[in-house]
C-alpha atoms as a PDB file:
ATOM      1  CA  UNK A   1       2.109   2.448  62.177  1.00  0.00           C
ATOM      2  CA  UNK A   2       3.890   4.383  59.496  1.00  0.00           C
ATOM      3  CA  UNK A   3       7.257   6.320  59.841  1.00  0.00           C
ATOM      4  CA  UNK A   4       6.669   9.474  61.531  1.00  0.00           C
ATOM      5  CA  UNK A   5       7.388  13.017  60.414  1.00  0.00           C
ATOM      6  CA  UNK A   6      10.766  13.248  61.763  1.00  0.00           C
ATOM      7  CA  UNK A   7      11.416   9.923  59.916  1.00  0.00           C
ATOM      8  CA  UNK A   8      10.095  11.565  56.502  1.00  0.00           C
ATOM      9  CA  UNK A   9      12.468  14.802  57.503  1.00  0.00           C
ATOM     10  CA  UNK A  10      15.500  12.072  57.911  1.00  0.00           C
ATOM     11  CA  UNK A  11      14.993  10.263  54.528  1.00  0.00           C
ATOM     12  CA  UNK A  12      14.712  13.497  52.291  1.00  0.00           C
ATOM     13  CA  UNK A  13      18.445  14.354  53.910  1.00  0.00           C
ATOM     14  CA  UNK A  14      19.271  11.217  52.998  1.00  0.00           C
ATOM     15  CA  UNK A  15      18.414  10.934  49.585  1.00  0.00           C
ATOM     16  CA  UNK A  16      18.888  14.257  48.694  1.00  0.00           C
ATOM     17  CA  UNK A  17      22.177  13.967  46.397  1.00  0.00           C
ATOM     18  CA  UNK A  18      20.462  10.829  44.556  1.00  0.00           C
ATOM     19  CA  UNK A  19      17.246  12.323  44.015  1.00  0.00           C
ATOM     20  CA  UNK A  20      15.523  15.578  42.299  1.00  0.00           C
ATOM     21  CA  UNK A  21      14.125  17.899  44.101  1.00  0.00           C
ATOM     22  CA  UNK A  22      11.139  18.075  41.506  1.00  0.00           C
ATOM     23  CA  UNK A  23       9.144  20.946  40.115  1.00  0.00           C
ATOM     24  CA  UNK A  24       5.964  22.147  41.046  1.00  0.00           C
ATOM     25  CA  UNK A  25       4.276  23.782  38.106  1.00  0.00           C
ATOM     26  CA  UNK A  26       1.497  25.652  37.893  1.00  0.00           C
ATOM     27  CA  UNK A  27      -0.808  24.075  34.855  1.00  0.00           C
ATOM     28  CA  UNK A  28      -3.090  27.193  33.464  1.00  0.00           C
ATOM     29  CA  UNK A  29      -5.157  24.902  31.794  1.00  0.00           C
ATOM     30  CA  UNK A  30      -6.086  22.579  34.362  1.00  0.00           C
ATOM     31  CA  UNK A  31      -6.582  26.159  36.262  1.00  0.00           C
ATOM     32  CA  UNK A  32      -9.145  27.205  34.314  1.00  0.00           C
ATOM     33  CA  UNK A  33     -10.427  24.516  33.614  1.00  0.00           C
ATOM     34  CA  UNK A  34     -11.591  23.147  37.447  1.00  0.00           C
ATOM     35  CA  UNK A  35     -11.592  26.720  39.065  1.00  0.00           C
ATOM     36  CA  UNK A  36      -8.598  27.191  41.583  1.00  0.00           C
ATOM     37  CA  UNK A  37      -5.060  26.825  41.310  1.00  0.00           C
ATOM     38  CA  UNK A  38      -4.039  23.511  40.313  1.00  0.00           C
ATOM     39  CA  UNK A  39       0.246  22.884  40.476  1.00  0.00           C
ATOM     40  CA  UNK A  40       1.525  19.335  38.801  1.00  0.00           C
ATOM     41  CA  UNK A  41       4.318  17.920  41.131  1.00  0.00           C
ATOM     42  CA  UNK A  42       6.232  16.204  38.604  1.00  0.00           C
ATOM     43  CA  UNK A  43       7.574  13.198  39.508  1.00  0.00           C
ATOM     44  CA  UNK A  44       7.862  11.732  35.924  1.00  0.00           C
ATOM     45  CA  UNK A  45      11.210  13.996  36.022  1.00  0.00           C
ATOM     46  CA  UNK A  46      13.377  11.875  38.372  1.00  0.00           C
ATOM     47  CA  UNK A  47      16.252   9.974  37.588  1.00  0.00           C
ATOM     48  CA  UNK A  48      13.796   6.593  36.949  1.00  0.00           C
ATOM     49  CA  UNK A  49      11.210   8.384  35.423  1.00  0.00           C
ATOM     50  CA  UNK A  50       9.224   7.754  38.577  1.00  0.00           C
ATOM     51  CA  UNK A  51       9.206   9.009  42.551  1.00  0.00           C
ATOM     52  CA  UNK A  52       9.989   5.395  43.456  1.00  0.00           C
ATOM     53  CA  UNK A  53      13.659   6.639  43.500  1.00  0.00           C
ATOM     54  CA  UNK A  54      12.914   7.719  47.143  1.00  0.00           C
ATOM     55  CA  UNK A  55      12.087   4.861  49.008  1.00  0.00           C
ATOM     56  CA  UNK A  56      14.874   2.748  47.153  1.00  0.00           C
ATOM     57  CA  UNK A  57      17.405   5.377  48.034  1.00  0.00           C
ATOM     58  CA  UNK A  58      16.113   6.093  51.596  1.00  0.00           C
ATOM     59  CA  UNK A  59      15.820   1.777  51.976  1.00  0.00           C
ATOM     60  CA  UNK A  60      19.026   0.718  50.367  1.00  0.00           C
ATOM     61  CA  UNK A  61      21.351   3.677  51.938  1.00  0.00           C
ATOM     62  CA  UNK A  62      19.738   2.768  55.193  1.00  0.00           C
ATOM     63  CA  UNK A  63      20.991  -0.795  54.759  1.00  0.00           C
ATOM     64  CA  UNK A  64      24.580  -2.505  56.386  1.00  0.00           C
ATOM     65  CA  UNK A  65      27.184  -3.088  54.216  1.00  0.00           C
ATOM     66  CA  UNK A  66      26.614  -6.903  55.090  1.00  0.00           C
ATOM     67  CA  UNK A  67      23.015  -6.634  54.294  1.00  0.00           C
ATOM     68  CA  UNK A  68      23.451  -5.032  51.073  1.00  0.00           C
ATOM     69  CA  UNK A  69      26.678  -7.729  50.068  1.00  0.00           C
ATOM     70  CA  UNK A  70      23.907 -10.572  50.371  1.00  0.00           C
ATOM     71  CA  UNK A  71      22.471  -9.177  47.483  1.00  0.00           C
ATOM     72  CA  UNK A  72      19.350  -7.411  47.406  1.00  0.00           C
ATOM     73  CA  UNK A  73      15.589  -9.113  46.029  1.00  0.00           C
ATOM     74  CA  UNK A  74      12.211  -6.918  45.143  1.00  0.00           C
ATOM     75  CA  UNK A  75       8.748  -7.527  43.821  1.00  0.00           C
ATOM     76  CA  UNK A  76       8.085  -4.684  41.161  1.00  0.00           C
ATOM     77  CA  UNK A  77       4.929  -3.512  38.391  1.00  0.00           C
ATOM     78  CA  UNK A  78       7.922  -1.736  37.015  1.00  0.00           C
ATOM     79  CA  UNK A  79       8.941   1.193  38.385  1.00  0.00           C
ATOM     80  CA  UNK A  80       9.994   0.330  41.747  1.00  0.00           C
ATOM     81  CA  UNK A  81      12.230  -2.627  40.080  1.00  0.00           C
ATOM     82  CA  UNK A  82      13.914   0.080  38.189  1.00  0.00           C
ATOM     83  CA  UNK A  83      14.558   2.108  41.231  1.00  0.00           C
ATOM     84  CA  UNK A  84      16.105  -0.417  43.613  1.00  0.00           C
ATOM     85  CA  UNK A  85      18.104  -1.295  40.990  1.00  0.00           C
ATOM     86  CA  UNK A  86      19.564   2.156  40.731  1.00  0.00           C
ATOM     87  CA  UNK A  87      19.946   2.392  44.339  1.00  0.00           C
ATOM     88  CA  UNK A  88      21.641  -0.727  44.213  1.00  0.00           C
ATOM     89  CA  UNK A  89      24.054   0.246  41.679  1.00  0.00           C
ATOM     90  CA  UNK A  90      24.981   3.202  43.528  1.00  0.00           C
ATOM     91  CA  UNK A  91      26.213   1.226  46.627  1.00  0.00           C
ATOM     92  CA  UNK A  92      27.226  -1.387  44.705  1.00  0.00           C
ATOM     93  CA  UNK A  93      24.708  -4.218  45.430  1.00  0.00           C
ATOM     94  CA  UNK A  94      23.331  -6.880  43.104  1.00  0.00           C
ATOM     95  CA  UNK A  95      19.832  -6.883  42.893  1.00  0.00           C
ATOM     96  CA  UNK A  96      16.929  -9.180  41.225  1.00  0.00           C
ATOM     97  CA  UNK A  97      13.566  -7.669  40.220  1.00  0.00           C
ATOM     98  CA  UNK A  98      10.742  -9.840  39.655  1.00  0.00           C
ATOM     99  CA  UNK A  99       7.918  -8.608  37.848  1.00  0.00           C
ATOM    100  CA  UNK A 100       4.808  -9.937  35.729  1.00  0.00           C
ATOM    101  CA  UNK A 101       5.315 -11.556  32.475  1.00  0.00           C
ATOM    102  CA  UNK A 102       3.068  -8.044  30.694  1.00  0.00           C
ATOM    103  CA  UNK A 103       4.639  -5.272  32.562  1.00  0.00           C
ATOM    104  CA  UNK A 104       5.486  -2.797  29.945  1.00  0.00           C
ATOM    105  CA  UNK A 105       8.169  -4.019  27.655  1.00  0.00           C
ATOM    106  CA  UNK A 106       9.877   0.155  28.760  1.00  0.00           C
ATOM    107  CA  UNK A 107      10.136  -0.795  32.471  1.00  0.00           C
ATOM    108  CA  UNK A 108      11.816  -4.088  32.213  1.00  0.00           C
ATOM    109  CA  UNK A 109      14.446  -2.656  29.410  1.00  0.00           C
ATOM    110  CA  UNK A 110      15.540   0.110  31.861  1.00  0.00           C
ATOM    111  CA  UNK A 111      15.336  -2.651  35.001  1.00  0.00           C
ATOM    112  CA  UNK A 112      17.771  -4.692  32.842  1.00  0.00           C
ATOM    113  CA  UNK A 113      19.868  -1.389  31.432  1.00  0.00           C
ATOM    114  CA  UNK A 114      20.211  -0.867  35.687  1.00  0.00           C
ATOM    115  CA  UNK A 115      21.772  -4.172  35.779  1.00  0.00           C
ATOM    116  CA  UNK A 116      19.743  -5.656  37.543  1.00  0.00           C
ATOM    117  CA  UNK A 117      18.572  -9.600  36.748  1.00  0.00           C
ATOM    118  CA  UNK A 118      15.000  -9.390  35.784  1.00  0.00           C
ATOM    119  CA  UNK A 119      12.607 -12.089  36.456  1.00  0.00           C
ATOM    120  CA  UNK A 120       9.354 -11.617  34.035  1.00  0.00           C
ATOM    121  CA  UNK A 121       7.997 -14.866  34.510  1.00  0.00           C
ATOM    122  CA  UNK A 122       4.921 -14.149  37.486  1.00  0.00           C
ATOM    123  CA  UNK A 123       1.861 -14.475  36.170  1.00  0.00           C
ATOM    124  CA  UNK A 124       0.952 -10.954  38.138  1.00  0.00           C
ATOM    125  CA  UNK A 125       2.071  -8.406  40.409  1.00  0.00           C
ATOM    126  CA  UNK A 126       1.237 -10.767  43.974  1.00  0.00           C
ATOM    127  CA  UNK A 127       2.564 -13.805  42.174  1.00  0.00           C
ATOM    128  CA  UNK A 128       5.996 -11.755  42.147  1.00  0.00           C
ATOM    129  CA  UNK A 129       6.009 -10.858  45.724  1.00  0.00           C
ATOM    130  CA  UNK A 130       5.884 -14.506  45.866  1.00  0.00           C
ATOM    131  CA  UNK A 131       8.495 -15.060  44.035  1.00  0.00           C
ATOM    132  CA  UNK A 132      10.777 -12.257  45.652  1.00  0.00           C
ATOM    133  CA  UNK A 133       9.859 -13.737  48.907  1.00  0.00           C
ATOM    134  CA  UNK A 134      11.284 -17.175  48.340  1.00  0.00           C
ATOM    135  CA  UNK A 135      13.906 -15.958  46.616  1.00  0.00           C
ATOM    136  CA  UNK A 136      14.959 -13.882  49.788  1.00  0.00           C
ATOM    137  CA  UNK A 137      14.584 -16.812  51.549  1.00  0.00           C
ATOM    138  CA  UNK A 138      16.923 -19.227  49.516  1.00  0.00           C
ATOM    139  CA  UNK A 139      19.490 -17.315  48.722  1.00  0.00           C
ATOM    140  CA  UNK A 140      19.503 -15.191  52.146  1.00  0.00           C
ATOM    141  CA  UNK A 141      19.201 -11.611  49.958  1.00  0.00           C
ATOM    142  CA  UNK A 142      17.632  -8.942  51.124  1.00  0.00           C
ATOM    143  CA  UNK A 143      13.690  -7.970  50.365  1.00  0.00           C
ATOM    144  CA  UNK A 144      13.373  -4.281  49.600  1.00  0.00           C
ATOM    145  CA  UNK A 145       9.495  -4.693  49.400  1.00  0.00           C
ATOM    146  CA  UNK A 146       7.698  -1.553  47.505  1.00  0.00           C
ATOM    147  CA  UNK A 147       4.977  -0.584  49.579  1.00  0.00           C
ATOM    148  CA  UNK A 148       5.082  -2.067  53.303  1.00  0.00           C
ATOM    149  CA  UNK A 149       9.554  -1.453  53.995  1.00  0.00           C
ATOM    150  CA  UNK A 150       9.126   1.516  56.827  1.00  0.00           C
ATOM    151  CA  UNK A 151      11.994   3.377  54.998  1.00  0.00           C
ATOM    152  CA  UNK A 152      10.668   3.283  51.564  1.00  0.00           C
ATOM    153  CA  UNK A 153       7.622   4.660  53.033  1.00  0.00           C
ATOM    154  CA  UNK A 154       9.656   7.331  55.065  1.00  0.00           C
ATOM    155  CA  UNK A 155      11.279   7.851  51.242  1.00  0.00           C
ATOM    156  CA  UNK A 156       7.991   8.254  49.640  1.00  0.00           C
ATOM    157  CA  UNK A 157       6.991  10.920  52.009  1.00  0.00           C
ATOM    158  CA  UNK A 158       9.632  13.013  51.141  1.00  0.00           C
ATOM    159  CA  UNK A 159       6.723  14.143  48.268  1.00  0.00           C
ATOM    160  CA  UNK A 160       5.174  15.389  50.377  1.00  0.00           C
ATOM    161  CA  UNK A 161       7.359  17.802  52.264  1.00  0.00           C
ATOM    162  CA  UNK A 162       8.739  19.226  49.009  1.00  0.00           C
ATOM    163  CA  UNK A 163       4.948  20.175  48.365  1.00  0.00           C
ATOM    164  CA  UNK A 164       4.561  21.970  51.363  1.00  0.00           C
ATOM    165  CA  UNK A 165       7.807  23.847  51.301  1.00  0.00           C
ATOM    166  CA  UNK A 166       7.108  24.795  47.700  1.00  0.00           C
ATOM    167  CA  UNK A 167       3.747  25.438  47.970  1.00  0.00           C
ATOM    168  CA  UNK A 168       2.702  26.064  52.110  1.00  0.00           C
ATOM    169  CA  UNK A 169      -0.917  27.973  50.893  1.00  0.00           C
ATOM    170  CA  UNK A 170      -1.818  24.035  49.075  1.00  0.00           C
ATOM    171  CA  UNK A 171      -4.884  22.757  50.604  1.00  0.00           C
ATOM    172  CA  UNK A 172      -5.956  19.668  48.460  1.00  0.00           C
ATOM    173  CA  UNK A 173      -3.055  16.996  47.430  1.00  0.00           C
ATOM    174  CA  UNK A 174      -4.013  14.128  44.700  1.00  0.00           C
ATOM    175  CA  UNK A 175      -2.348  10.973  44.337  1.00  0.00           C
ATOM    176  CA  UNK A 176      -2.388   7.685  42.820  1.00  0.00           C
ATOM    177  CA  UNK A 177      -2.878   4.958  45.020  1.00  0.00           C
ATOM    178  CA  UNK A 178      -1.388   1.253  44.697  1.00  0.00           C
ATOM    179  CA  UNK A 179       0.036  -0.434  47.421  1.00  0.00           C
ATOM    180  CA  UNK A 180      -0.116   2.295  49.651  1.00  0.00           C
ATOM    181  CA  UNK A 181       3.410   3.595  50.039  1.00  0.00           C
ATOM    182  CA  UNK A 182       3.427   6.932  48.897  1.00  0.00           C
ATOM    183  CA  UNK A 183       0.004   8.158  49.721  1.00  0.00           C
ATOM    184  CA  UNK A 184       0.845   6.447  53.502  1.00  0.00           C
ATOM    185  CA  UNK A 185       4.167   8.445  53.662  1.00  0.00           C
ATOM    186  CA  UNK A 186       2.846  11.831  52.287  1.00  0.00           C
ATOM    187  CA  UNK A 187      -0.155  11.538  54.579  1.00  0.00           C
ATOM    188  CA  UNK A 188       2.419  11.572  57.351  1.00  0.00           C
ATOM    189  CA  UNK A 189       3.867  14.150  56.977  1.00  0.00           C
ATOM    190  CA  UNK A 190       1.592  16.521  55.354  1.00  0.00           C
ATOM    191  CA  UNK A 191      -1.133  15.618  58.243  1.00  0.00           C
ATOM    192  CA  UNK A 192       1.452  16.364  60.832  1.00  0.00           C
ATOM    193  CA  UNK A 193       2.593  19.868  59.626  1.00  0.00           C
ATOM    194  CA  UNK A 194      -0.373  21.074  57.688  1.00  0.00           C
ATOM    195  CA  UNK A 195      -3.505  19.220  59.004  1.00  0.00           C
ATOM    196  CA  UNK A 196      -5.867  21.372  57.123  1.00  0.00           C
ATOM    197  CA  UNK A 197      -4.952  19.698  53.991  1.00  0.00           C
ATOM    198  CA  UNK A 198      -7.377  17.206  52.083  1.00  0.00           C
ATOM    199  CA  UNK A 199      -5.651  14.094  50.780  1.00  0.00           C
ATOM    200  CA  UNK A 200      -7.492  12.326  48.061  1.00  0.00           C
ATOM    201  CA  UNK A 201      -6.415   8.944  46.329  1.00  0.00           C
ATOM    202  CA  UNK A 202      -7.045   8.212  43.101  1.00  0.00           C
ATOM    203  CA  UNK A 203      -7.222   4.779  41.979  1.00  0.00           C
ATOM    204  CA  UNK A 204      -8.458   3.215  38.376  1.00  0.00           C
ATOM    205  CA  UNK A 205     -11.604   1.237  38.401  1.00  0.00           C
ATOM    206  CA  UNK A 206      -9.451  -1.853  37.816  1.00  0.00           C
ATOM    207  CA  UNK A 207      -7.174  -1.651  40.437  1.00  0.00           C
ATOM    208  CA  UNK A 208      -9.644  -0.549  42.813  1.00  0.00           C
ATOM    209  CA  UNK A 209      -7.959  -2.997  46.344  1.00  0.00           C
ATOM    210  CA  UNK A 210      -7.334  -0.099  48.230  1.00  0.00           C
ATOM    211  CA  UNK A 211     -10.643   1.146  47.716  1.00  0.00           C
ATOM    212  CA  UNK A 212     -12.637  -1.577  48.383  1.00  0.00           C
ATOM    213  CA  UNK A 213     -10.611  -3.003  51.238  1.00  0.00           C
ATOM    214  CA  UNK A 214     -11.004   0.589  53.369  1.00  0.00           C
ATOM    215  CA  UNK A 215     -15.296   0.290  52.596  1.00  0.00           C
ATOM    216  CA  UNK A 216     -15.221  -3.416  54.060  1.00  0.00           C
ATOM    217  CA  UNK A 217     -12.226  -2.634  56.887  1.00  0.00           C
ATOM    218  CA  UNK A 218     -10.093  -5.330  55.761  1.00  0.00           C
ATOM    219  CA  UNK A 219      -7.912  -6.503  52.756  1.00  0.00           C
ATOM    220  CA  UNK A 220      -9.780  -7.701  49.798  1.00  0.00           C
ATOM    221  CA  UNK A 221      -8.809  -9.940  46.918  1.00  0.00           C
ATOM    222  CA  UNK A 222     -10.140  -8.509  43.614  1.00  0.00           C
ATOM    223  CA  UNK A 223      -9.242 -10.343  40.416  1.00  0.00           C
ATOM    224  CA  UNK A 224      -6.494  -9.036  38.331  1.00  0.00           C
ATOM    225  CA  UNK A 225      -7.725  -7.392  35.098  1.00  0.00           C
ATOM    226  CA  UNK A 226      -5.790  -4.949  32.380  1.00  0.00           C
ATOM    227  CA  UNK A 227      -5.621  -1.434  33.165  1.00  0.00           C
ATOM    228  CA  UNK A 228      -3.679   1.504  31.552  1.00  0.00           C
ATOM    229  CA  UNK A 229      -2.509   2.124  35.076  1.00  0.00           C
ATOM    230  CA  UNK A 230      -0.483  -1.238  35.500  1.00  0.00           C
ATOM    231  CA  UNK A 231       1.059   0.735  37.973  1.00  0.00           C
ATOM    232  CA  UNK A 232      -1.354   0.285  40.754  1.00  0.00           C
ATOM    233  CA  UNK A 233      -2.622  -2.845  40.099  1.00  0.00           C
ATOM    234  CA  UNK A 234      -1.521  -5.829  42.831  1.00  0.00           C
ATOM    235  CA  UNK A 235      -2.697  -6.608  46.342  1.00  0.00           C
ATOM    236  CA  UNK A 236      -1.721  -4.536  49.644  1.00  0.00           C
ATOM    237  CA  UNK A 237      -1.340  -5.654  52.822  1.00  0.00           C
ATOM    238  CA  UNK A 238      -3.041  -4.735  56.293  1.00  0.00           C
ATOM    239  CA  UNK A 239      -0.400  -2.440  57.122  1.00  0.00           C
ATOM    240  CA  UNK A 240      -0.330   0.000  54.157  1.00  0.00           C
ATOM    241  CA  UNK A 241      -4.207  -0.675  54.921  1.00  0.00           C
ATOM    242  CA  UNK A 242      -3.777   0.738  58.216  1.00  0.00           C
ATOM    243  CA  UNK A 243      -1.507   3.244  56.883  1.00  0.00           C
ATOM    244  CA  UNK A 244      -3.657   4.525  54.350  1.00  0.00           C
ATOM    245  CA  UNK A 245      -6.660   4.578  56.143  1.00  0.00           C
ATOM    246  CA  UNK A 246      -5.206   6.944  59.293  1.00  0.00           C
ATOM    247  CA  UNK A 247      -3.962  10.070  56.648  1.00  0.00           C
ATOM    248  CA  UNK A 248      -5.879   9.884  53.415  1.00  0.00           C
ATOM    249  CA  UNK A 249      -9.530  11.110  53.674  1.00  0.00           C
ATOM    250  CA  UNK A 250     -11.021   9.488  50.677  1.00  0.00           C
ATOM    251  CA  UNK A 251     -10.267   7.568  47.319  1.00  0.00           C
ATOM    252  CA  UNK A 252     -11.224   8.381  43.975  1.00  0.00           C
ATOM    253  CA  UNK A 253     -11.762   5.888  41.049  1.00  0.00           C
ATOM    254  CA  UNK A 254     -11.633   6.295  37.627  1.00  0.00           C
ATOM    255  CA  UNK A 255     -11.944   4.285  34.286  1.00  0.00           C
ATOM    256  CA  UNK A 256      -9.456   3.448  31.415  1.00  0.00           C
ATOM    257  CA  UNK A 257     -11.171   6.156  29.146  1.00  0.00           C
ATOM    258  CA  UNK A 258     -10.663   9.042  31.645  1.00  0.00           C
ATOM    259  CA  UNK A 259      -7.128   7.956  31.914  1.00  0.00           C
ATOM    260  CA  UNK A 260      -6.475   7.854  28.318  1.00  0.00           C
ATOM    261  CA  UNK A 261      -7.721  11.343  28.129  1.00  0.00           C
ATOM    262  CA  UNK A 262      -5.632  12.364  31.166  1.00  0.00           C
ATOM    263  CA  UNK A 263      -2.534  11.309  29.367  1.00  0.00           C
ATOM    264  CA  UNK A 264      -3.193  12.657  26.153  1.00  0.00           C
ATOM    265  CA  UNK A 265      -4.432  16.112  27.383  1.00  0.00           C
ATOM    266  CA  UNK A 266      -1.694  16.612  29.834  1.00  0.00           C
ATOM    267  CA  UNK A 267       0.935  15.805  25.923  1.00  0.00           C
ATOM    268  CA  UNK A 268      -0.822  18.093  24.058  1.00  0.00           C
ATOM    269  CA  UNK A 269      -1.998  20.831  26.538  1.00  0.00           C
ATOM    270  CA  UNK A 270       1.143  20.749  29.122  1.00  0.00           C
ATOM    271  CA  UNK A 271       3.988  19.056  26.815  1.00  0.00           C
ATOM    272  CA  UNK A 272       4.954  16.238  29.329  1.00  0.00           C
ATOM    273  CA  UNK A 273       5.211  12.608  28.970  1.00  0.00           C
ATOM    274  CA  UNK A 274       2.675  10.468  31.431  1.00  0.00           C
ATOM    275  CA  UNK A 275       2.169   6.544  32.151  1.00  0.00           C
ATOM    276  CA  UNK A 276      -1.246   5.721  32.854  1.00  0.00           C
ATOM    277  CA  UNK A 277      -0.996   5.167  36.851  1.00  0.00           C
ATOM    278  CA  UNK A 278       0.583   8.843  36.966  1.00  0.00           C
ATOM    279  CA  UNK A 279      -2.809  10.118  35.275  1.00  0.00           C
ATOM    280  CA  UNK A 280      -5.441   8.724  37.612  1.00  0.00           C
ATOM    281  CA  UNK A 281      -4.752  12.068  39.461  1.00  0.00           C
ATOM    282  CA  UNK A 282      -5.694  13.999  36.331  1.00  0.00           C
ATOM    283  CA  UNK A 283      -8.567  12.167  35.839  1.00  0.00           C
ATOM    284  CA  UNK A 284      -9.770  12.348  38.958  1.00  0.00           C
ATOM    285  CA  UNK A 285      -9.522  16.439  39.249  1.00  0.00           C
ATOM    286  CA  UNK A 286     -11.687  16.269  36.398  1.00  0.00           C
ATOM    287  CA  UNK A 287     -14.287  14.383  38.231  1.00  0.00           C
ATOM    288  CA  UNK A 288     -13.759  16.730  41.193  1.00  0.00           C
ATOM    289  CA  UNK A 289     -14.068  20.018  39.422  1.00  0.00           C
ATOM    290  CA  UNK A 290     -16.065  22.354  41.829  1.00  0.00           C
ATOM    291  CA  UNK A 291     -15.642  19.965  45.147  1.00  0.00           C
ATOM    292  CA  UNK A 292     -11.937  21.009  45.289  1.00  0.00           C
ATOM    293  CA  UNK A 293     -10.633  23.622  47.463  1.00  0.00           C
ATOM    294  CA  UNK A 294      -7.630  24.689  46.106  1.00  0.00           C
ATOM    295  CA  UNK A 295      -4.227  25.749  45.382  1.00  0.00           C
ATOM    296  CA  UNK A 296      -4.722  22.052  43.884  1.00  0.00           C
ATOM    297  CA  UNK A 297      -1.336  19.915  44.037  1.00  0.00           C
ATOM    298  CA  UNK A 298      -1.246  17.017  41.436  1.00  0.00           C
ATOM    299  CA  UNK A 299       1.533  14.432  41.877  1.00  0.00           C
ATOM    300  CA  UNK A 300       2.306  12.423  38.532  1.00  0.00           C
ATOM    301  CA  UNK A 301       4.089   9.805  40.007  1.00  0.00           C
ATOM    302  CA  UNK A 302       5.543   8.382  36.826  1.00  0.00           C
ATOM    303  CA  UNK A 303       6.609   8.905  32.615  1.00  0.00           C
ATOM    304  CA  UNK A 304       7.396   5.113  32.401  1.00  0.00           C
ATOM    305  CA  UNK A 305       5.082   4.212  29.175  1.00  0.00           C
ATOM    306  CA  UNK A 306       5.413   1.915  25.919  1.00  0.00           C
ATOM    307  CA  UNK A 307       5.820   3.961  22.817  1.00  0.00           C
ATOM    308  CA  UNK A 308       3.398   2.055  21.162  1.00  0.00           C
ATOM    309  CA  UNK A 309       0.811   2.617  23.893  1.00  0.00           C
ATOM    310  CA  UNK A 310       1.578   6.130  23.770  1.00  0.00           C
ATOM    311  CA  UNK A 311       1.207   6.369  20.489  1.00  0.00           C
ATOM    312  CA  UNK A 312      -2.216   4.400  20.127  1.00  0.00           C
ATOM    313  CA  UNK A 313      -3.758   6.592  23.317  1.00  0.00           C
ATOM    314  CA  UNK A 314      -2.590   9.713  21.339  1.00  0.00           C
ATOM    315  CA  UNK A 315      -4.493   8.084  18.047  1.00  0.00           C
ATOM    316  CA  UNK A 316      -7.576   7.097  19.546  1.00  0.00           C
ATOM    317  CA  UNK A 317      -8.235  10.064  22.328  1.00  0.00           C
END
């Protein structure tokens, strides 16, 4: 079971002096362009560049001193690596990311300018949750794991509150969906308070797990292919399974040209700064246009992209 809505309510007190309370921004092009409302929770404005700030707060404040003077360990695509490393710098905690030997060059300069020790030698995402687990293991540190930790989940959430106290008339919320985490902790809470409201999941074609496990009712292995939305990509677990499955109502795929769009449109029609995982919501509202009831609230999860890749999707789009 995931943390409850009281548990969401107790992390975003928690983390409130470490995190942004973010915007919620009403795009008039988006607008027009799909027929309702449509409001862009921007997460690409935290202190990471990425809402994964909230779970690693909520999960490392949570910790005991003793736990956190062990050290602490996590398995990362990028942007949770960067966050528990902030989170451990706060409290003063050492901390050692693994990630896969191609996660953008960006994320594992900031992990390291954190100070956290960076491990980029996993072959992919699951092969460094293997790596983090044996680690924790050996060297008795603590795992802070992304997606399946109850109070990085109960951080996650905190999204979704800040949605409905900003915007209480939003019917339909979009979100990328990777491991599980932050869809599983919005769905908590918004489900609880505002029932009424459709959650939809957006995942890429090419990180597609969490779709295909809830069709067959089980986890799937799908082979690990390149995606714009490195983000998402990695295996899940039967408990963010679970999770997902009890407070999301359906997920969404797109391909690698809709996100490349998504990216470059929201640059050059709403000025802000996207990684590819953050724009599978985009794309996906495009998709939706007319099946979406709306005020329409958008979460781009993160801004955490390569220059170069930026600069070749702004080229080629």
């Amino acid at each position: 079971m995931a943390p409850d809505a009281a548990a969401v309510a107790s992390a975003h007190d928690r983390i409130r002096a470490h995190v942004r309370h973010t915007p919620l921004e009403l795009s008039r092009t988006l607008s027009e362009s799909v027929g309702t409302a449509v409001y862009l929770k921007l997460e690409c404005w935290q202190p990471t560049r990425s809402f994964k700030v909230r779970g690693a707060f909520n999960a490392v404040a949570g910790l005991s001193p003793a736990a956190r003077s062990r050290g602490l360990v996590t398995a990362s695509a990028g942007n949770h690596g960067q966050a528990v490393a902030l989170a451990a710098g706060t409290f003063g905690a050492q901390v050692t990311v693994f990630v896969p030997r191609d996660a953008p060059e960006a994320k594992q300069r900031r992990i390291r300018a954190l100070g956290a020790q960076l491990d980029a030698t996993a072959a992919n995402y699951d092969a460094a949750e293997v790596l983090a687990a044996s680690f924790a293991r050996e060297a008795g540190a603590t795992l802070v794991h992304a997606f399946s930790d109850d109070d990085v989940v109960a951080g996650q959430g905190t999204v979704g509150l800040e949605i409905l106290a900003d915007l209480p008339s939003v019917r339909t919320i979009i979100v990328p969906v990777g491991g599980g985490g932050l869809s599983a902790g919005m769905g908590t809470v918004v489900k609880a308070r505002a029932p009424e409201v459709r959650m939809i999941g957006v995942q890429s074609v090419e990180t597609r797990v969490m779709y295909e496990s809830l069709r067959a009712g089980h986890v799937v292995e799908l082979p690990v292919t390149p995606t714009l939305a490195d983000g998402l990509a990695g295996g899940i677990d039967a408990r963010s399974l679970e999770r997902v499955r009890r407070v999301v109502d359906e997920i969404h795929l797109v391909d690698e040209h809709a996100i490349a769009e998504a990216i470059r449109a929201l640059f050059q029609d709403e000025g802000i700064v996207v990684e590819g995982s953050s724009a599978t919501a985009v794309a996906a509202l495009h998709t939706l246009r007319g099946q979406v009831i709306g005020p329409v609230a958008v979460v781009l999860t993160g801004g955490n992209i390569d220059a170069t890749r930026f600069a070749r999707i702004l080229s080629r789009c």
